[in-house]
C-alpha atoms as a PDB file:
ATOM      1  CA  UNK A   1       9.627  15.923  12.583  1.00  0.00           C
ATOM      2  CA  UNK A   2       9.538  12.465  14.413  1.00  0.00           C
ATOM      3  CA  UNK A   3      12.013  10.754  14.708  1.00  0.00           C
ATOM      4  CA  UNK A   4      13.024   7.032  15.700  1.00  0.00           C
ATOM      5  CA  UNK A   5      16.212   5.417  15.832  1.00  0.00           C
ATOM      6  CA  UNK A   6      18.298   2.061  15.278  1.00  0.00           C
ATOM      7  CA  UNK A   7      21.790   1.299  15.803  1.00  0.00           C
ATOM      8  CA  UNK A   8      23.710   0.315  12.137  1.00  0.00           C
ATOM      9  CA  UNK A   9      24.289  -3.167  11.995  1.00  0.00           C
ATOM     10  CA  UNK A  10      28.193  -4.686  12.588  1.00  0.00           C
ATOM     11  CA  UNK A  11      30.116  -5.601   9.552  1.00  0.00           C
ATOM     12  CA  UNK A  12      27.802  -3.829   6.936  1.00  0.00           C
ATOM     13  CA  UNK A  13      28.461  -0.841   5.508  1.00  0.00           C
ATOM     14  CA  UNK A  14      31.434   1.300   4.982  1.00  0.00           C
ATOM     15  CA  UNK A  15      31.751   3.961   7.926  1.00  0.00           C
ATOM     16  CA  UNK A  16      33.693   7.623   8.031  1.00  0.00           C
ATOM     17  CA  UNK A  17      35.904   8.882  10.720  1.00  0.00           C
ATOM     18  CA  UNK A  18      32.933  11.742  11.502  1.00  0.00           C
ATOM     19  CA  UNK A  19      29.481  12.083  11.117  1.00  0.00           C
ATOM     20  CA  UNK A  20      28.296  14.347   8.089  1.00  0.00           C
ATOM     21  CA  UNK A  21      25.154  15.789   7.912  1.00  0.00           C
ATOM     22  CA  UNK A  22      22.092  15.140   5.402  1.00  0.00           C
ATOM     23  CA  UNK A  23      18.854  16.653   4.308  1.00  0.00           C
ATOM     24  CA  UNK A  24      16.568  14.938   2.245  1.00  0.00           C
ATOM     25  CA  UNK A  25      14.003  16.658   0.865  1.00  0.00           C
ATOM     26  CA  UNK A  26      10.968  15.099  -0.544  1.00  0.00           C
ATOM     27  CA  UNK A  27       8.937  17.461  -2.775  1.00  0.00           C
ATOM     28  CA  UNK A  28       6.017  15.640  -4.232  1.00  0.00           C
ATOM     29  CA  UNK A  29       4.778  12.600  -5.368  1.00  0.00           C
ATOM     30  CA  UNK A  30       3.481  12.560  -8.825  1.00  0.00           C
ATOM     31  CA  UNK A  31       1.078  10.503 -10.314  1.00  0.00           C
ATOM     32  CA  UNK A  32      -0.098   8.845  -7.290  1.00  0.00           C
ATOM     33  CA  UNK A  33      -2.857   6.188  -7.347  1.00  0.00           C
ATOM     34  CA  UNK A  34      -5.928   6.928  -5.402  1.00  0.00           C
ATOM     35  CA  UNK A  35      -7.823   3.352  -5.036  1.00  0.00           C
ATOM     36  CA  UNK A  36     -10.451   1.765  -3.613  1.00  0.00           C
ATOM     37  CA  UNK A  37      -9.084   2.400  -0.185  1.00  0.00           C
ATOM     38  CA  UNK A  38      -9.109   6.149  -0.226  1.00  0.00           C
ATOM     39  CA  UNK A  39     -12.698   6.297  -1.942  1.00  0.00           C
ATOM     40  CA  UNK A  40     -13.944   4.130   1.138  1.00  0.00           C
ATOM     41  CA  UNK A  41     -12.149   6.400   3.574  1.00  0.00           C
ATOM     42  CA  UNK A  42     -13.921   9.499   1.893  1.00  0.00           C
ATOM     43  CA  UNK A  43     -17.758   7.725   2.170  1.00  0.00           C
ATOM     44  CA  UNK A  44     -17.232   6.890   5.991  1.00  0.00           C
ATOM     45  CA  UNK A  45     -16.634  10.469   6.546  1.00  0.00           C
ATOM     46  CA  UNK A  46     -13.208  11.038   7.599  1.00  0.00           C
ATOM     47  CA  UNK A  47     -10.256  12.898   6.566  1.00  0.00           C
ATOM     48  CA  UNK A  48      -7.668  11.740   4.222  1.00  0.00           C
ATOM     49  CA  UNK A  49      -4.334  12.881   5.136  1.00  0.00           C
ATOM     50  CA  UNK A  50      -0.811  12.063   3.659  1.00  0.00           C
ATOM     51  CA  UNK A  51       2.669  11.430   5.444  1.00  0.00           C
ATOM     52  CA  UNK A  52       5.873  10.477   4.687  1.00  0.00           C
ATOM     53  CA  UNK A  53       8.357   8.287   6.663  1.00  0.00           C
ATOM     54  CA  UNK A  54      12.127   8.367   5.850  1.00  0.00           C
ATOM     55  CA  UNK A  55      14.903   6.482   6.389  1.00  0.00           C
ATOM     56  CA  UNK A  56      18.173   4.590   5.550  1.00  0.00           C
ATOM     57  CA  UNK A  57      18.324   0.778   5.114  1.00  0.00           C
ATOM     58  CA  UNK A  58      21.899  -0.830   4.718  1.00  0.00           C
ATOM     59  CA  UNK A  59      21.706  -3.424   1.815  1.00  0.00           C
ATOM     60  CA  UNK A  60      24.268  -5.354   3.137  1.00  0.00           C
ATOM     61  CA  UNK A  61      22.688  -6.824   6.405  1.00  0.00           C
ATOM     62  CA  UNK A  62      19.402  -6.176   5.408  1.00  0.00           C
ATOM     63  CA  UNK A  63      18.077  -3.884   8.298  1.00  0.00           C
ATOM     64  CA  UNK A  64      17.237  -0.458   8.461  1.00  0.00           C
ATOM     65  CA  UNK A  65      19.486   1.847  10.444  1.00  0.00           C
ATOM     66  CA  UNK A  66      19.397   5.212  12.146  1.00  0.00           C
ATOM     67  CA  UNK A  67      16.383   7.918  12.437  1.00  0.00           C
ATOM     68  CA  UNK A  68      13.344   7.212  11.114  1.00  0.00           C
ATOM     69  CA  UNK A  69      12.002  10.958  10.445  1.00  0.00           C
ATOM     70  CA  UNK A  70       7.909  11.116   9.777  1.00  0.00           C
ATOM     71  CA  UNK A  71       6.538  14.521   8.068  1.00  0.00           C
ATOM     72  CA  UNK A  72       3.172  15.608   9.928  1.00  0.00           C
ATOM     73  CA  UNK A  73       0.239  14.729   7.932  1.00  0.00           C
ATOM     74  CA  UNK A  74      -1.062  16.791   5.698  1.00  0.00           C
ATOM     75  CA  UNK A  75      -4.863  16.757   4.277  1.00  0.00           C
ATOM     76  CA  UNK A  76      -4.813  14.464   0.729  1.00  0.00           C
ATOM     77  CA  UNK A  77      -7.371  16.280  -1.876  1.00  0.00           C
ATOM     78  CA  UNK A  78      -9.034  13.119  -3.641  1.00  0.00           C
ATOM     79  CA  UNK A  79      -9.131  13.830  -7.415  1.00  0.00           C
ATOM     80  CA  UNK A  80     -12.571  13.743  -9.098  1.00  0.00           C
ATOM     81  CA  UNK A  81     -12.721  10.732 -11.180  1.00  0.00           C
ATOM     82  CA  UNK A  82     -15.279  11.828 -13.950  1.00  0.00           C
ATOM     83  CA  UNK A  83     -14.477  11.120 -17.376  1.00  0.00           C
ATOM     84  CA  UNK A  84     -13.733  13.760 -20.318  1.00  0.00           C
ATOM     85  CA  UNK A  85     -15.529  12.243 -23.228  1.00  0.00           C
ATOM     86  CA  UNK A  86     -13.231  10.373 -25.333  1.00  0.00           C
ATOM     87  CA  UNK A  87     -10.476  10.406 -22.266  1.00  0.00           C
ATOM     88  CA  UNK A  88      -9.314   6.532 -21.588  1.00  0.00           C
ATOM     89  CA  UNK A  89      -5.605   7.989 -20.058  1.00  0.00           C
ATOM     90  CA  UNK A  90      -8.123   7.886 -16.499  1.00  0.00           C
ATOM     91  CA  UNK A  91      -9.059   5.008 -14.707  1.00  0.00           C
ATOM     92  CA  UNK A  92     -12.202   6.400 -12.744  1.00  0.00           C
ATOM     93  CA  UNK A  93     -11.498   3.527 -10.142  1.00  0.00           C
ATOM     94  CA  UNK A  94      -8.301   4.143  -9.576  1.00  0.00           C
ATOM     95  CA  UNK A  95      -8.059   8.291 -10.351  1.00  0.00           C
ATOM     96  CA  UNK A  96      -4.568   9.917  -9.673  1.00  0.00           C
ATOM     97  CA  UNK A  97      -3.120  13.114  -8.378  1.00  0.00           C
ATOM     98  CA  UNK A  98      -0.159  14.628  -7.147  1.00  0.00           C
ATOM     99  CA  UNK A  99       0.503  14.799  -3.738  1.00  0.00           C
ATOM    100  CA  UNK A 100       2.539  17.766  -2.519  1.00  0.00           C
ATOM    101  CA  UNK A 101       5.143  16.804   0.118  1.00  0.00           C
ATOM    102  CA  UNK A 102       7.698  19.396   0.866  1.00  0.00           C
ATOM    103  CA  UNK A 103       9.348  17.797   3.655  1.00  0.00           C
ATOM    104  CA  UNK A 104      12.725  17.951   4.808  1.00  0.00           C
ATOM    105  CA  UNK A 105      14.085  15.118   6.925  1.00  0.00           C
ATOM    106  CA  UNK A 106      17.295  15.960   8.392  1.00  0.00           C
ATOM    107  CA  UNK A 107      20.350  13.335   9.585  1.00  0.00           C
ATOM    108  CA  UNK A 108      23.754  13.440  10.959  1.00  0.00           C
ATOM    109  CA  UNK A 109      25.118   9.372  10.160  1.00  0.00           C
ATOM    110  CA  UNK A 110      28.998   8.415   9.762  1.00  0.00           C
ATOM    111  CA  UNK A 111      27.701   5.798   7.256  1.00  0.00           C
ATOM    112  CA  UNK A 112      29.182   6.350   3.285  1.00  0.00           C
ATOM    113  CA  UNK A 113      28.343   3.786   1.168  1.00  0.00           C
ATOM    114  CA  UNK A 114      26.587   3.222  -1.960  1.00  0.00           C
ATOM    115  CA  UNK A 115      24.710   0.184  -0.585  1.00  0.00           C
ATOM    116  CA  UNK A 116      23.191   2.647   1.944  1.00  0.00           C
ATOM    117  CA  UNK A 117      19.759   3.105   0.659  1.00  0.00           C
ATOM    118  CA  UNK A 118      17.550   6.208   1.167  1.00  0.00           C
ATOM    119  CA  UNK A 119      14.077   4.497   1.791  1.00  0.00           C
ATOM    120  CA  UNK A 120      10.664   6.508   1.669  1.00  0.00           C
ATOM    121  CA  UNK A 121       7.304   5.450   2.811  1.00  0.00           C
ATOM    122  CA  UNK A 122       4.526   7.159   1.718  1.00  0.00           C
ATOM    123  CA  UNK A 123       1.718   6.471   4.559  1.00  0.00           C
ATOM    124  CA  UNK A 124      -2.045   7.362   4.023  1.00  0.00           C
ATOM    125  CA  UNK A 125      -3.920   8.505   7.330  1.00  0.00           C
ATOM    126  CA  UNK A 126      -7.477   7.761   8.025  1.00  0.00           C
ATOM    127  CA  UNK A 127      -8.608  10.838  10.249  1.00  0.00           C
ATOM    128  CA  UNK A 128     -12.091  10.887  12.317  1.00  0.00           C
ATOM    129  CA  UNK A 129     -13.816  14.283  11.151  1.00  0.00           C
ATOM    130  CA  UNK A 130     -15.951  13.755  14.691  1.00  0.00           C
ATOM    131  CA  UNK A 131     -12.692  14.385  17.297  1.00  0.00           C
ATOM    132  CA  UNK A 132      -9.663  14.153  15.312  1.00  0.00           C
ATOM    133  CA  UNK A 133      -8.300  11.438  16.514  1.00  0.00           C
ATOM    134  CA  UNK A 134      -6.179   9.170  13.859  1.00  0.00           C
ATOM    135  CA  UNK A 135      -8.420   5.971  12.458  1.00  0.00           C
ATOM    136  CA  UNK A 136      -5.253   4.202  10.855  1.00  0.00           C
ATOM    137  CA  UNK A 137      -2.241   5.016   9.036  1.00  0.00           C
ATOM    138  CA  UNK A 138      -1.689   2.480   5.982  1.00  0.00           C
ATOM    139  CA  UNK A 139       1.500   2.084   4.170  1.00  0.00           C
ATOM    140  CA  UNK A 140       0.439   3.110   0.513  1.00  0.00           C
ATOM    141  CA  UNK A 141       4.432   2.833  -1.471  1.00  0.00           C
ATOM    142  CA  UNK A 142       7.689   3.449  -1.104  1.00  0.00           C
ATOM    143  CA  UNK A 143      10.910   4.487  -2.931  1.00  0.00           C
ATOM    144  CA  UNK A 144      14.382   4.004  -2.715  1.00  0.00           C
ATOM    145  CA  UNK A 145      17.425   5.820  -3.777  1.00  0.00           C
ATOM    146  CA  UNK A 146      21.171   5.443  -2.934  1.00  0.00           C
ATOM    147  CA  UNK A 147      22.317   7.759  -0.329  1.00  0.00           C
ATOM    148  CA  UNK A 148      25.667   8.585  -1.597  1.00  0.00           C
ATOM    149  CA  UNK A 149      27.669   8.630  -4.874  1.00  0.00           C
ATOM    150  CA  UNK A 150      29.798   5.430  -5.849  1.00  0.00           C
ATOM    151  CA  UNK A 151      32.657   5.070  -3.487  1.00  0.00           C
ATOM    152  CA  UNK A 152      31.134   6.824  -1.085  1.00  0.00           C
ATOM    153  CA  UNK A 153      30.993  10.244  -2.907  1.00  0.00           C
ATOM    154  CA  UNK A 154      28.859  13.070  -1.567  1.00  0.00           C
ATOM    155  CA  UNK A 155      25.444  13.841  -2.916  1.00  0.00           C
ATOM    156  CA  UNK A 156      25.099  16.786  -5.474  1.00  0.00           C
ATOM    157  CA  UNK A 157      22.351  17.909  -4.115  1.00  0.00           C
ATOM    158  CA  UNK A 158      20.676  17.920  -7.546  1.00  0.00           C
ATOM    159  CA  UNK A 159      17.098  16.597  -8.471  1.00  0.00           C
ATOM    160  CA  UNK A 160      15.725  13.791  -9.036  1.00  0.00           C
ATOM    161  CA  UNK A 161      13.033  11.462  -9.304  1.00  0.00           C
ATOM    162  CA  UNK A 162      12.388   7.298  -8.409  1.00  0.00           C
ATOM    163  CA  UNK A 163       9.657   4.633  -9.124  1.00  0.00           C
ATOM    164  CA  UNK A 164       7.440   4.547  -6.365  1.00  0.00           C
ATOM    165  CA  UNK A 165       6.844   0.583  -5.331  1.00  0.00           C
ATOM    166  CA  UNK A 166       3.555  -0.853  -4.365  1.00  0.00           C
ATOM    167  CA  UNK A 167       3.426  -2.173  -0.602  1.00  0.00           C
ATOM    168  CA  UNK A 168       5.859  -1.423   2.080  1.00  0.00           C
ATOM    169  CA  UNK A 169       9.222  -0.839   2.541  1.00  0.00           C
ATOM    170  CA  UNK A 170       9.307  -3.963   5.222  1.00  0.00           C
ATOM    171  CA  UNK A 171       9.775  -5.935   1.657  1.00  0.00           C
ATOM    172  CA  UNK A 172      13.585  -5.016   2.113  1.00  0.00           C
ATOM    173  CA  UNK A 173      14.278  -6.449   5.833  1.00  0.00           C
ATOM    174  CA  UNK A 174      11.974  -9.089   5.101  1.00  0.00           C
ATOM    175  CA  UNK A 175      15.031 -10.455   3.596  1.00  0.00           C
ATOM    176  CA  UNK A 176      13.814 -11.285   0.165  1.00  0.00           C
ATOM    177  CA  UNK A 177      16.128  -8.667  -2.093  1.00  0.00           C
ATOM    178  CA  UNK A 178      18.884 -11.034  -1.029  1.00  0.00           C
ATOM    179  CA  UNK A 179      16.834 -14.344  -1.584  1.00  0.00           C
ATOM    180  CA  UNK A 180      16.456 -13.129  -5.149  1.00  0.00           C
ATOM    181  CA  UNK A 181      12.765 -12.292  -5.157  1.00  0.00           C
ATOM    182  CA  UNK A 182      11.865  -9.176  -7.364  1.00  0.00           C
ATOM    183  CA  UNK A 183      10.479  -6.040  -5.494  1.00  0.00           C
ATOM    184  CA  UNK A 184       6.383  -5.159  -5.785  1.00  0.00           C
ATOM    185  CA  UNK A 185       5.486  -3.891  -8.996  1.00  0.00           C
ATOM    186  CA  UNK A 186       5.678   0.077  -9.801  1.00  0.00           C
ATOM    187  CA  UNK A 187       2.881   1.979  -8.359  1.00  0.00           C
ATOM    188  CA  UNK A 188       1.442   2.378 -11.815  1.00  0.00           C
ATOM    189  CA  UNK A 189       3.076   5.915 -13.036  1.00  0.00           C
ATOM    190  CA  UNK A 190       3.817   6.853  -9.458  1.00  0.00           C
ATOM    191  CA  UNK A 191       7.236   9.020  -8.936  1.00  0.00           C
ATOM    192  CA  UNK A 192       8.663   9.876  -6.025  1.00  0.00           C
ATOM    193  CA  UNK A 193      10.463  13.766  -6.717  1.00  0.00           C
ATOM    194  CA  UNK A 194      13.334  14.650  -4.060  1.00  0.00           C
END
């Protein structure tokens, strides 16, 4: 895992005596929207590949704090978008597929606060078949989910699921949750599983 880091903002968010330790572990992401983008990708001859960037963002100040942890990219199969007779659930512009994650991002932070978001980026990664070498990596949604309990409590550990967004995460320290504009739109039926 990569990782990059960023000091936690002064006068945010509610802090512990010690650090406690965290893994979050992304598992898939269902229903995701293969567009335009991907389908160009695929007829100049390169690689698709899919990644996944994690990392906490304090709602209070508005930044995003601590590690950044990045999953290695991982080939993205692109669905085939032929029609079953009589089938309209499938936009053949726009097919969809799940895209298996199974990453584990691990953090040690001494923040506890519900208005400490979990925020993950799902990146698509344009690879050259002819040497390898990485094309682009384009931010293709994000999700976010509260990184502890209310007061503070610790996470169960349990399942669950979250809207993925359409756009990028840089939405939030943009500023604009706080100047009262809504987030992007749900990426269609997108889910984020962790």
């Amino acid at each position: 895992q990569i990782a990059r880091h960023v000091p936690t903002a002064s006068g945010g968010l509610s802090t512990s005596d010690a650090p406690r330790g965290y893994r979050f572990r992304v598992l898939a992401v269902e229903a995701f929207p293969f567009g335009p983008e991907c389908a160009r990708i695929r007829d100049r001859g390169n690689a698709l590949e899919a990644k996944v960037n994690v990392s906490f963002y304090d709602e209070c100040t508005g930044s995003f704090h601590g590690a950044t942890c990045s999953s290695a990219p991982e080939p993205a199969e692109m669905p085939a978008s032929e029609l079953t007779p009589g089938d309209t659930s499938v936009d053949p512009q726009n097919p969809v597929a799940t895209l298996d994650v199974q990453h584990d991002a691990y953090f040690t932070t001494r923040v506890c606060d519900p208005r400490c978001l979990i925020v993950v980026e799902i990146v698509l990664v344009e690879r050259r078949k002819k040497d390898g070498s990485v094309a682009r990596e384009t931010s293709a949604g994000w999700a976010a989910m509260p990184a502890v309990g209310p007061g503070g409590a610790e996470p169960t550990g349990a399942p669950g699921s979250a809207p993925v967004r359409q756009g990028s995460p840089r939405y939030l320290m943009w500023g604009r949750p706080r100047a009262g504009q809504h987030p992007p739109s749900q990426l269609g039926r997108a889910k984020l599983h962790f």
